[in-house]
N, C-alpha and C. Protein backbone atom coordinates (compact mmCIF):
# COMPACT_ATOMS: atom_id res chain seq x y z
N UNK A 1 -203.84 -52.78 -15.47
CA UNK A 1 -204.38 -51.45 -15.28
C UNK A 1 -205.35 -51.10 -16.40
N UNK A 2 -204.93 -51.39 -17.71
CA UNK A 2 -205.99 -51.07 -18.29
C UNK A 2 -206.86 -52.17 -18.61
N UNK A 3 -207.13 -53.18 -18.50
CA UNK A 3 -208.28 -53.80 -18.34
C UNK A 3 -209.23 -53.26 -17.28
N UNK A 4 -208.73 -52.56 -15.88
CA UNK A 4 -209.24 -52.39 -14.89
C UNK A 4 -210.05 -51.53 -15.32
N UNK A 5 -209.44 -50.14 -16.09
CA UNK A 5 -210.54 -49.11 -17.01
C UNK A 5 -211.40 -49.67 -17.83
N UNK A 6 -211.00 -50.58 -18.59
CA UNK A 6 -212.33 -51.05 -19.52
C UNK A 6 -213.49 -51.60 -18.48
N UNK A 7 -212.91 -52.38 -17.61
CA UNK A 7 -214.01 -53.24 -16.64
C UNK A 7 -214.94 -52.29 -16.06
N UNK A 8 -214.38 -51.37 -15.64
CA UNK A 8 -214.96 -50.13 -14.54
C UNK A 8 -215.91 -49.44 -14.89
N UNK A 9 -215.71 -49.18 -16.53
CA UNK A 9 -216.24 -48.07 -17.36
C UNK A 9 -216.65 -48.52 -18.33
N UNK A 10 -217.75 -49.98 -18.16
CA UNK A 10 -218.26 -50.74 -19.37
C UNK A 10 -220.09 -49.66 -20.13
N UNK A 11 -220.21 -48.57 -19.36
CA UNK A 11 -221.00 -48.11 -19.79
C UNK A 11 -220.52 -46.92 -20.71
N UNK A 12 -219.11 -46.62 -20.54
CA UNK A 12 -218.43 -45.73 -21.15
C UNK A 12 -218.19 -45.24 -22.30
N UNK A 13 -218.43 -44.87 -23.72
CA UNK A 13 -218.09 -44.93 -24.69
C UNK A 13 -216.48 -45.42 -24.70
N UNK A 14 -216.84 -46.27 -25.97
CA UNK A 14 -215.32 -47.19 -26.47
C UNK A 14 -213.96 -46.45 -26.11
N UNK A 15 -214.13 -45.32 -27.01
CA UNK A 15 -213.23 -44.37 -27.65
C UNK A 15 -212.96 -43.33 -26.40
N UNK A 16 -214.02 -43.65 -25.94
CA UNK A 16 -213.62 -42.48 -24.21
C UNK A 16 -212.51 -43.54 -23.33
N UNK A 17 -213.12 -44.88 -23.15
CA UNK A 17 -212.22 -45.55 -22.33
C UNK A 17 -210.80 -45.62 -22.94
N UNK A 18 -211.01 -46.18 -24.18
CA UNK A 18 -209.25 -45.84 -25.02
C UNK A 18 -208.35 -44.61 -24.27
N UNK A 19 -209.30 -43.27 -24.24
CA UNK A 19 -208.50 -42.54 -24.07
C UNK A 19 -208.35 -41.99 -22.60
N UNK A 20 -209.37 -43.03 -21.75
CA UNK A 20 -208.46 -42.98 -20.40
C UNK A 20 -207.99 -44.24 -20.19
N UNK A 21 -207.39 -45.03 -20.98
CA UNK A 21 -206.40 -45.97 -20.98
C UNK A 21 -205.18 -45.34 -21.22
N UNK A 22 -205.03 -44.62 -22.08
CA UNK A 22 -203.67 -43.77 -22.61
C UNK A 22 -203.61 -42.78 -21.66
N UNK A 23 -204.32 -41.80 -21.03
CA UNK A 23 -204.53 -40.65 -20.17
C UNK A 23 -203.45 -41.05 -18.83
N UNK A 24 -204.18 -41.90 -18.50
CA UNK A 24 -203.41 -42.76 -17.19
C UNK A 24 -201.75 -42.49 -17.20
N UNK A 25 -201.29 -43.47 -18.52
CA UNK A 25 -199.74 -43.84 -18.35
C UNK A 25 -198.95 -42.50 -18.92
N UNK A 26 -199.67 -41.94 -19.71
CA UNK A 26 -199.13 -40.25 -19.92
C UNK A 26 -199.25 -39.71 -18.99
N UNK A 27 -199.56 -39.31 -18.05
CA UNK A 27 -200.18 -38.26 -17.05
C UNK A 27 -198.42 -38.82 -16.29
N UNK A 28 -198.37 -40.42 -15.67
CA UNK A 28 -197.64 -41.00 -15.04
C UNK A 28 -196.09 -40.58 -16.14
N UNK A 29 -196.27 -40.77 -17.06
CA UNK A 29 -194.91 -40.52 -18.31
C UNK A 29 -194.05 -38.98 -17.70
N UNK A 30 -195.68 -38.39 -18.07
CA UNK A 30 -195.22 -36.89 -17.92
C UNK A 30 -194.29 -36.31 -16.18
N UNK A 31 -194.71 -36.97 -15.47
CA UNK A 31 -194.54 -36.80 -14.01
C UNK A 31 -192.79 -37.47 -14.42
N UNK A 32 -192.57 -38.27 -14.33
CA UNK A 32 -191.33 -38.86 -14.63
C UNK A 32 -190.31 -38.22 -15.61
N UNK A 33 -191.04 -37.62 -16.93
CA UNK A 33 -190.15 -36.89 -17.38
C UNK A 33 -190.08 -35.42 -16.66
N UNK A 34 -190.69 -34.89 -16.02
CA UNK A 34 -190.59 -33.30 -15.60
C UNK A 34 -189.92 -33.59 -14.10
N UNK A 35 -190.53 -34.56 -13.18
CA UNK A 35 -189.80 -34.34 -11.69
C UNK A 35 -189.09 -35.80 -11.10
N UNK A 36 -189.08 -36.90 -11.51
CA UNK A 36 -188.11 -37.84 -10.87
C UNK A 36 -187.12 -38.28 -11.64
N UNK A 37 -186.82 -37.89 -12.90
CA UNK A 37 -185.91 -37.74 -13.31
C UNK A 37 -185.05 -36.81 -13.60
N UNK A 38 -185.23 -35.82 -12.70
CA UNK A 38 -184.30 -34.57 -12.32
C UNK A 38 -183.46 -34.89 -11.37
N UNK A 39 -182.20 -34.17 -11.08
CA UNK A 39 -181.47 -34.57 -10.37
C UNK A 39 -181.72 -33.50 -8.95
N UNK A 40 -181.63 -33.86 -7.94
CA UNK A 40 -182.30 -32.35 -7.05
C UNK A 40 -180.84 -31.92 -6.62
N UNK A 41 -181.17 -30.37 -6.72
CA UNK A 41 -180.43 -29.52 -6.53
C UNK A 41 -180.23 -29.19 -4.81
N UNK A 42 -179.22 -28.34 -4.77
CA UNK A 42 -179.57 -27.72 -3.14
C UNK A 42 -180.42 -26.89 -2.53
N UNK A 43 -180.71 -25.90 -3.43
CA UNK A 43 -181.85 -25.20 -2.84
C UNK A 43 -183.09 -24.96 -3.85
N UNK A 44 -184.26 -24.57 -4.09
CA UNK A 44 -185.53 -24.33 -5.24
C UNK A 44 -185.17 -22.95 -6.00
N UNK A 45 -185.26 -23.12 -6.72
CA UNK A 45 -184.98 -22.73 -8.04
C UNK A 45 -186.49 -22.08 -8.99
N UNK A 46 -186.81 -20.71 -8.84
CA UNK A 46 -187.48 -20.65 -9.62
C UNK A 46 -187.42 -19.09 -10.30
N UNK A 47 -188.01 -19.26 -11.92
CA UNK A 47 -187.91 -18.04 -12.68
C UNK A 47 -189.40 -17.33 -13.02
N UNK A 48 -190.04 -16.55 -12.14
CA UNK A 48 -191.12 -16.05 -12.35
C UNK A 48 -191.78 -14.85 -13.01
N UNK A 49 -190.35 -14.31 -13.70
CA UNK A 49 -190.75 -12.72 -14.89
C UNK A 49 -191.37 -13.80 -16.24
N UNK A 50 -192.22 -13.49 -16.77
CA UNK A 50 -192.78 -14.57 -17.92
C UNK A 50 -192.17 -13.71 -18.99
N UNK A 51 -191.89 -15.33 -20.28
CA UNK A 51 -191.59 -14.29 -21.09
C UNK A 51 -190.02 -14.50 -21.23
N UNK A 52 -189.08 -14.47 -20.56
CA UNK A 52 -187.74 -14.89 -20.45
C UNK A 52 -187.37 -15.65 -21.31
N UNK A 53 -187.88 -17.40 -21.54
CA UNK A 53 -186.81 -18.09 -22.37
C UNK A 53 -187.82 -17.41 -23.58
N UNK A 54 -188.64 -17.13 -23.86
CA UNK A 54 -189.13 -16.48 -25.35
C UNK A 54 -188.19 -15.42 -26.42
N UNK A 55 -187.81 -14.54 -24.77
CA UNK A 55 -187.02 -14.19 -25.74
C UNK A 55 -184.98 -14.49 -26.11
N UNK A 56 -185.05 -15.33 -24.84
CA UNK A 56 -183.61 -16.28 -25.04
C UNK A 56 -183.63 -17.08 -26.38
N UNK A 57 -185.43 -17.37 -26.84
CA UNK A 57 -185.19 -18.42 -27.44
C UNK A 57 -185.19 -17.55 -29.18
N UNK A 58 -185.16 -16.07 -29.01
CA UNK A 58 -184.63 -15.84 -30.10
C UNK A 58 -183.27 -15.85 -30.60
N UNK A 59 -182.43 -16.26 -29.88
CA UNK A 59 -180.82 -16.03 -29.95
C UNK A 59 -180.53 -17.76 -29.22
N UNK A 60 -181.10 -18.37 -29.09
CA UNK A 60 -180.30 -19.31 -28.64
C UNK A 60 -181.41 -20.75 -28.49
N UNK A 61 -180.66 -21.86 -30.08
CA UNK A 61 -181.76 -23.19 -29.83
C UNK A 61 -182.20 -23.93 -28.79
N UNK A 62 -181.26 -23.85 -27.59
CA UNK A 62 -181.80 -24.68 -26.60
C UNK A 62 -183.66 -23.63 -26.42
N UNK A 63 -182.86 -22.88 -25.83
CA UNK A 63 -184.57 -22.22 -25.00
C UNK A 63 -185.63 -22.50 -26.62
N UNK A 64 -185.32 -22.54 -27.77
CA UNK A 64 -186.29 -22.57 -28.93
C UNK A 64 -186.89 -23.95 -29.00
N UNK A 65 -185.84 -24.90 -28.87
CA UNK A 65 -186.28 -26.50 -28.22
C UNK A 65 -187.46 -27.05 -26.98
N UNK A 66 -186.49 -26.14 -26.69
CA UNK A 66 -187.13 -26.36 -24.80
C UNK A 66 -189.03 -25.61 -25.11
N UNK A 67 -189.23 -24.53 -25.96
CA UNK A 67 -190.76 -23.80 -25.93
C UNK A 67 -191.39 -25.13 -26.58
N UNK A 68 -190.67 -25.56 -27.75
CA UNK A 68 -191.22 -26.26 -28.58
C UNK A 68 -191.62 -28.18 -28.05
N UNK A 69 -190.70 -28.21 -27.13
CA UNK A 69 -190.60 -29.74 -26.58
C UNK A 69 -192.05 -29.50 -25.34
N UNK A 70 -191.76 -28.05 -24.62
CA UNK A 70 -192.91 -27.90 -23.68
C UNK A 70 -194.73 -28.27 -24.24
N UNK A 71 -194.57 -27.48 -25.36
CA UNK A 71 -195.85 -27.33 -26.13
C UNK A 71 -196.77 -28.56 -26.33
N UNK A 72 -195.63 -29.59 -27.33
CA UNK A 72 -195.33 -30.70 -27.54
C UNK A 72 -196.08 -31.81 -26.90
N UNK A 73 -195.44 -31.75 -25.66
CA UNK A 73 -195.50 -32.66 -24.41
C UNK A 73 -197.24 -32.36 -24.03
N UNK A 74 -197.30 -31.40 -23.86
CA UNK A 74 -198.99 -31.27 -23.17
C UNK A 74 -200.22 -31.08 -24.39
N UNK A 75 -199.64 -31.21 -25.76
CA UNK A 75 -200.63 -31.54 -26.90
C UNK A 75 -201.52 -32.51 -26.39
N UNK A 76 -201.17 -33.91 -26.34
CA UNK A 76 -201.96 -34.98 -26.22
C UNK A 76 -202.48 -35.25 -24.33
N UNK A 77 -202.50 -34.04 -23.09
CA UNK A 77 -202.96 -34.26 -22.21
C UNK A 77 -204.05 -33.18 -22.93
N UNK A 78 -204.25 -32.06 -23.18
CA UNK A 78 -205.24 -31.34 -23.70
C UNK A 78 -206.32 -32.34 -24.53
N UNK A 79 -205.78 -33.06 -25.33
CA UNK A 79 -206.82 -33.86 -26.23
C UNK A 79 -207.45 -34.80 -25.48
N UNK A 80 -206.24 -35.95 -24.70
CA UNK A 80 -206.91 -37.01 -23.76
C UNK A 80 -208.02 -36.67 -22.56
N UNK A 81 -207.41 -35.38 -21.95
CA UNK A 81 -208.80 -35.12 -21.16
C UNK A 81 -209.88 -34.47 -21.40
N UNK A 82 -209.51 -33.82 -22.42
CA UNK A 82 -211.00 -33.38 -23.18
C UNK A 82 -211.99 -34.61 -23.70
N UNK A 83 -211.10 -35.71 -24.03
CA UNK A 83 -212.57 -36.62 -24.52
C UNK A 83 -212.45 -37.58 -23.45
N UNK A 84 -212.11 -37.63 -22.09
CA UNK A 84 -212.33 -38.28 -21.22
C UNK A 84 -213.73 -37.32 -20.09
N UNK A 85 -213.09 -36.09 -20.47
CA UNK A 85 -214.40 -35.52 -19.09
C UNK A 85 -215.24 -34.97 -20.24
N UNK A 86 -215.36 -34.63 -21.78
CA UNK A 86 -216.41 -34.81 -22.65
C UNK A 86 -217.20 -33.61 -21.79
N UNK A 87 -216.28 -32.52 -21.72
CA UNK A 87 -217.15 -31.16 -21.54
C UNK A 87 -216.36 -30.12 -22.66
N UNK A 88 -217.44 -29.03 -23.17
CA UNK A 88 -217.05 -28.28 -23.75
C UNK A 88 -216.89 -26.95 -22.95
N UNK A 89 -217.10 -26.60 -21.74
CA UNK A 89 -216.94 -25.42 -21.54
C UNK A 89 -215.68 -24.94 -20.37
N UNK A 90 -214.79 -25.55 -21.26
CA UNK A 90 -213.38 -25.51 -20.29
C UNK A 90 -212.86 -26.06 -19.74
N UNK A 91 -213.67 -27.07 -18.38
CA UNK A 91 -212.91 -27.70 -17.85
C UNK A 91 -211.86 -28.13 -17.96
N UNK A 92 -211.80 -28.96 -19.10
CA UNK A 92 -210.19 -29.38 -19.20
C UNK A 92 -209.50 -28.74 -19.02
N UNK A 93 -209.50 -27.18 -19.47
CA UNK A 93 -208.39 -25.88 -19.61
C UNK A 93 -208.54 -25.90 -18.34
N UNK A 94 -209.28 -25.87 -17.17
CA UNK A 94 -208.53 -25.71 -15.99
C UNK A 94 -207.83 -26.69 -15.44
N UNK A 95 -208.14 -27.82 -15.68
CA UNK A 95 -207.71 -29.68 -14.62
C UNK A 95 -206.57 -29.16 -15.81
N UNK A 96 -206.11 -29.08 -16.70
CA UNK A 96 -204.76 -28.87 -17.11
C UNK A 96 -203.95 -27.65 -16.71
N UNK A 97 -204.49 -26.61 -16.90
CA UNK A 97 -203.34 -25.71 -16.22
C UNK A 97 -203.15 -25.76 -15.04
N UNK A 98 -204.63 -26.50 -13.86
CA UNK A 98 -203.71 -26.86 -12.59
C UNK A 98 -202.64 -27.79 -12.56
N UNK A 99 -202.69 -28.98 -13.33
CA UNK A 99 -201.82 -30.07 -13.49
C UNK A 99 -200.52 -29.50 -13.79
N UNK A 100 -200.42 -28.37 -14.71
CA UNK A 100 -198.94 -27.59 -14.41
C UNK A 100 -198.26 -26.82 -14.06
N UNK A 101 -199.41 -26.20 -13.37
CA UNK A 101 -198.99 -25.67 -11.86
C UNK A 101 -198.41 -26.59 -10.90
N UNK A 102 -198.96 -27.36 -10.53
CA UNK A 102 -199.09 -28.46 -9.82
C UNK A 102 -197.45 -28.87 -9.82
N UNK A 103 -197.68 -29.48 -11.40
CA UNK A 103 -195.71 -30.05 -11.93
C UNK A 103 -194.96 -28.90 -11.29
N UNK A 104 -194.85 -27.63 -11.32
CA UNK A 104 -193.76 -26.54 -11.50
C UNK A 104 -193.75 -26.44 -9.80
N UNK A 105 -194.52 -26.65 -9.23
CA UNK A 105 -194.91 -26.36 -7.59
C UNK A 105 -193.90 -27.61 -7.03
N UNK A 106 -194.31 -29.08 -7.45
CA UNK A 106 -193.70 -29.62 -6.48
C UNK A 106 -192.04 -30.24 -7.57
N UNK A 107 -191.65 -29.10 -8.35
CA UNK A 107 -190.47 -29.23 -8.98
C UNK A 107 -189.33 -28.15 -8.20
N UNK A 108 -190.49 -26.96 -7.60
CA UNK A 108 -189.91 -26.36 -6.35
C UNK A 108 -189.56 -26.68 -5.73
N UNK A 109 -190.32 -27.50 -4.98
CA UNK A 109 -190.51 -28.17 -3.29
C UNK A 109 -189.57 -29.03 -3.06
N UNK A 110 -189.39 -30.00 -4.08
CA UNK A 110 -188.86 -30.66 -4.23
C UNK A 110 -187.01 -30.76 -4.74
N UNK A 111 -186.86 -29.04 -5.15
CA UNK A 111 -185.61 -29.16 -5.66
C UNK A 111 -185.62 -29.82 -7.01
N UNK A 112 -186.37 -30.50 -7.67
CA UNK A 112 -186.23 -31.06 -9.03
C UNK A 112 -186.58 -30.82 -10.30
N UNK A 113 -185.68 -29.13 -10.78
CA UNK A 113 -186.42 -28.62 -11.58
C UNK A 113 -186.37 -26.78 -11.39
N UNK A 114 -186.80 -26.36 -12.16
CA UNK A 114 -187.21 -24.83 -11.42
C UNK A 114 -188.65 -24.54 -11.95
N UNK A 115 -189.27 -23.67 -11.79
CA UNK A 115 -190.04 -23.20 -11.30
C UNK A 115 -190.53 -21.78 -12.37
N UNK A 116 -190.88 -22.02 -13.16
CA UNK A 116 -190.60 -21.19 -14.30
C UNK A 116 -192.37 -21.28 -14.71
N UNK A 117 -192.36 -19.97 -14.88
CA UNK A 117 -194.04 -19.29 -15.63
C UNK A 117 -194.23 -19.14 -16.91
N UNK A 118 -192.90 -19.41 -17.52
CA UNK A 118 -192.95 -19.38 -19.53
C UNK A 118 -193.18 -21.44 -19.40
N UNK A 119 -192.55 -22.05 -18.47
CA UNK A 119 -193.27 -23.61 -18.74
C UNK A 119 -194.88 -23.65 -18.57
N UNK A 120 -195.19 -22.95 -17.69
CA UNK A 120 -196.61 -23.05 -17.20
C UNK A 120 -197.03 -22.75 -18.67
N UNK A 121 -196.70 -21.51 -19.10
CA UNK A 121 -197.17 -20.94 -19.92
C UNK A 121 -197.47 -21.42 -21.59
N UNK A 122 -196.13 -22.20 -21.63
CA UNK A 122 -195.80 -22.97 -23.19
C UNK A 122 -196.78 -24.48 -22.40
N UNK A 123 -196.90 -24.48 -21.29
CA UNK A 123 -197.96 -26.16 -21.24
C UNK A 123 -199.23 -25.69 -21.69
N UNK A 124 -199.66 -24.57 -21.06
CA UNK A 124 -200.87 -24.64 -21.38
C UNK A 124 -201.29 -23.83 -22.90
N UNK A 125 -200.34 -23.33 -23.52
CA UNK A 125 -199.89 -23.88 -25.26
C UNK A 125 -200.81 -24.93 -25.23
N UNK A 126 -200.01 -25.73 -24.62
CA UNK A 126 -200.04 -27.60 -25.51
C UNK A 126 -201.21 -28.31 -25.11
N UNK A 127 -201.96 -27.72 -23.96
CA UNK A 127 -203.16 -28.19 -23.69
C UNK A 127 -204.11 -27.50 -24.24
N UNK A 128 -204.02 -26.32 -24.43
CA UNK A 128 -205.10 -25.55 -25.48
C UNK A 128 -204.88 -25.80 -26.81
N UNK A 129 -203.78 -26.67 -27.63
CA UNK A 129 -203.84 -26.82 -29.00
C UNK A 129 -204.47 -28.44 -28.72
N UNK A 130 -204.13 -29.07 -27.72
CA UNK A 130 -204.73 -30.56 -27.61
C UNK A 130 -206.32 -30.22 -27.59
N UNK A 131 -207.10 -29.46 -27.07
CA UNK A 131 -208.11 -28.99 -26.51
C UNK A 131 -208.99 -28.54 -27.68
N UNK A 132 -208.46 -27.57 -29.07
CA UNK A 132 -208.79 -27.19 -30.22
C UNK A 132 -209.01 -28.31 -31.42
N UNK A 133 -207.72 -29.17 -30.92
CA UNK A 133 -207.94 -30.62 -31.91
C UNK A 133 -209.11 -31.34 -31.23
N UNK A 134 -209.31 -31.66 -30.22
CA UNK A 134 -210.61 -32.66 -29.76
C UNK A 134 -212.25 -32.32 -30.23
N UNK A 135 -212.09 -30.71 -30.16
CA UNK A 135 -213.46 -30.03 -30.82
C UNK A 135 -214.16 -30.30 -32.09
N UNK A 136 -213.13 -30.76 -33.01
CA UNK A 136 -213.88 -31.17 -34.37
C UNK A 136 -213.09 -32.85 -34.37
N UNK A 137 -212.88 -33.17 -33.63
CA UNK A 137 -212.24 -35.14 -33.35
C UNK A 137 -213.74 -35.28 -32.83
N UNK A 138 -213.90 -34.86 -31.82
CA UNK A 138 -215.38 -35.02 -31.28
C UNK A 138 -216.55 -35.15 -31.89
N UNK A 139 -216.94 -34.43 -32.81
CA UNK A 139 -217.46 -34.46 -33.87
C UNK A 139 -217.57 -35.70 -34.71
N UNK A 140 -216.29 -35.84 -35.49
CA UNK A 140 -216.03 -37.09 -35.97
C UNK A 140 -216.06 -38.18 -35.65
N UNK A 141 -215.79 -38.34 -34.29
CA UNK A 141 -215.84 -39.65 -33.85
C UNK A 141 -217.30 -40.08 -33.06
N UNK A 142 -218.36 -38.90 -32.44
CA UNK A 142 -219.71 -39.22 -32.63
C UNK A 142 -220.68 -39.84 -33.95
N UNK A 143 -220.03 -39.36 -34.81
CA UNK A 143 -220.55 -39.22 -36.20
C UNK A 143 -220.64 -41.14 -36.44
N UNK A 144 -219.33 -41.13 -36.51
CA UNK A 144 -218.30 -42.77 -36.74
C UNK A 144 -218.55 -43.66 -35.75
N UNK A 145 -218.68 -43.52 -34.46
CA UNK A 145 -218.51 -44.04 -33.66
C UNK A 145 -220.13 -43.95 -32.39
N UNK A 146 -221.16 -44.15 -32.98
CA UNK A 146 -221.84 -43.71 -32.14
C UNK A 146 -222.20 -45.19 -30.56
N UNK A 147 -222.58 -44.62 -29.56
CA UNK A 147 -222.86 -45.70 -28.09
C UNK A 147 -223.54 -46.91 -28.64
């Protein structure tokens, strides 16, 4: 698979293909840790007042874990697709917050998971701090790294 990206995308910058070499099996990581390794429940499950485990997670470490593991997790999809689609005026912030929409939708559908607007909310955290780091990485690595 990833030879197939280098082959495909030989006009690509280096450091772009790297990081849709990694993009790929994260994207696939992430799917596996949020919905097929859930156990499905009987009926969908979802918590849509935002805001909830925020403030659970003042009184209690799981929900303080759980903001912090969410955040976490979507750091490095914010960074990887920012220097894969190599636009500055958002895009990524949207192809990511659909992507966890997307997760929380078919974690519904599916029974595997619930359905919660503080996850949406702590992902796209983690894609807007991935998203802030790529802005001056970008920089640097034009600088270092030029075609």
């Amino acid at each position: 698979m990833f030879a197939g990206v280098f082959l495909i995308a030989r006009r690509v910058h280096l450091f772009r293909r790297i990081c849709l070499s990694l993009l790929i099996p994260y994207i696939f990581l992430v799917i596996v840790a949020t919905i097929i390794t859930r156990t499905p429940t009987e009926s969908p499950n979802a918590v849509l007042t935002p805001f909830v485990s925020f403030k659970e997670a003042l009184t209690n470490d799981f929900w303080d874990f759980e903001i912090k593991a969410n955040i976490l997790m979507f750091i490095p999809f914010g960074f990887l697709l920012s220097m894969v689609i190599n636009r500055l005026k958002g895009f990524p912030l949207l192809v990511g917050f659909f992507f966890s929409v997307t997760i929380e939708a078919i974690q519904y559908f599916t029974h595997r998971g619930v359905f919660e607007t503080d996850d949406i909310i702590t992902n796209f955290m983690g894609i807007l701090i991935g998203f802030i780091i790529f802005v001056p990485a970008k920089m640097i690595i034009d600088d270092y790294l030029p075609l």
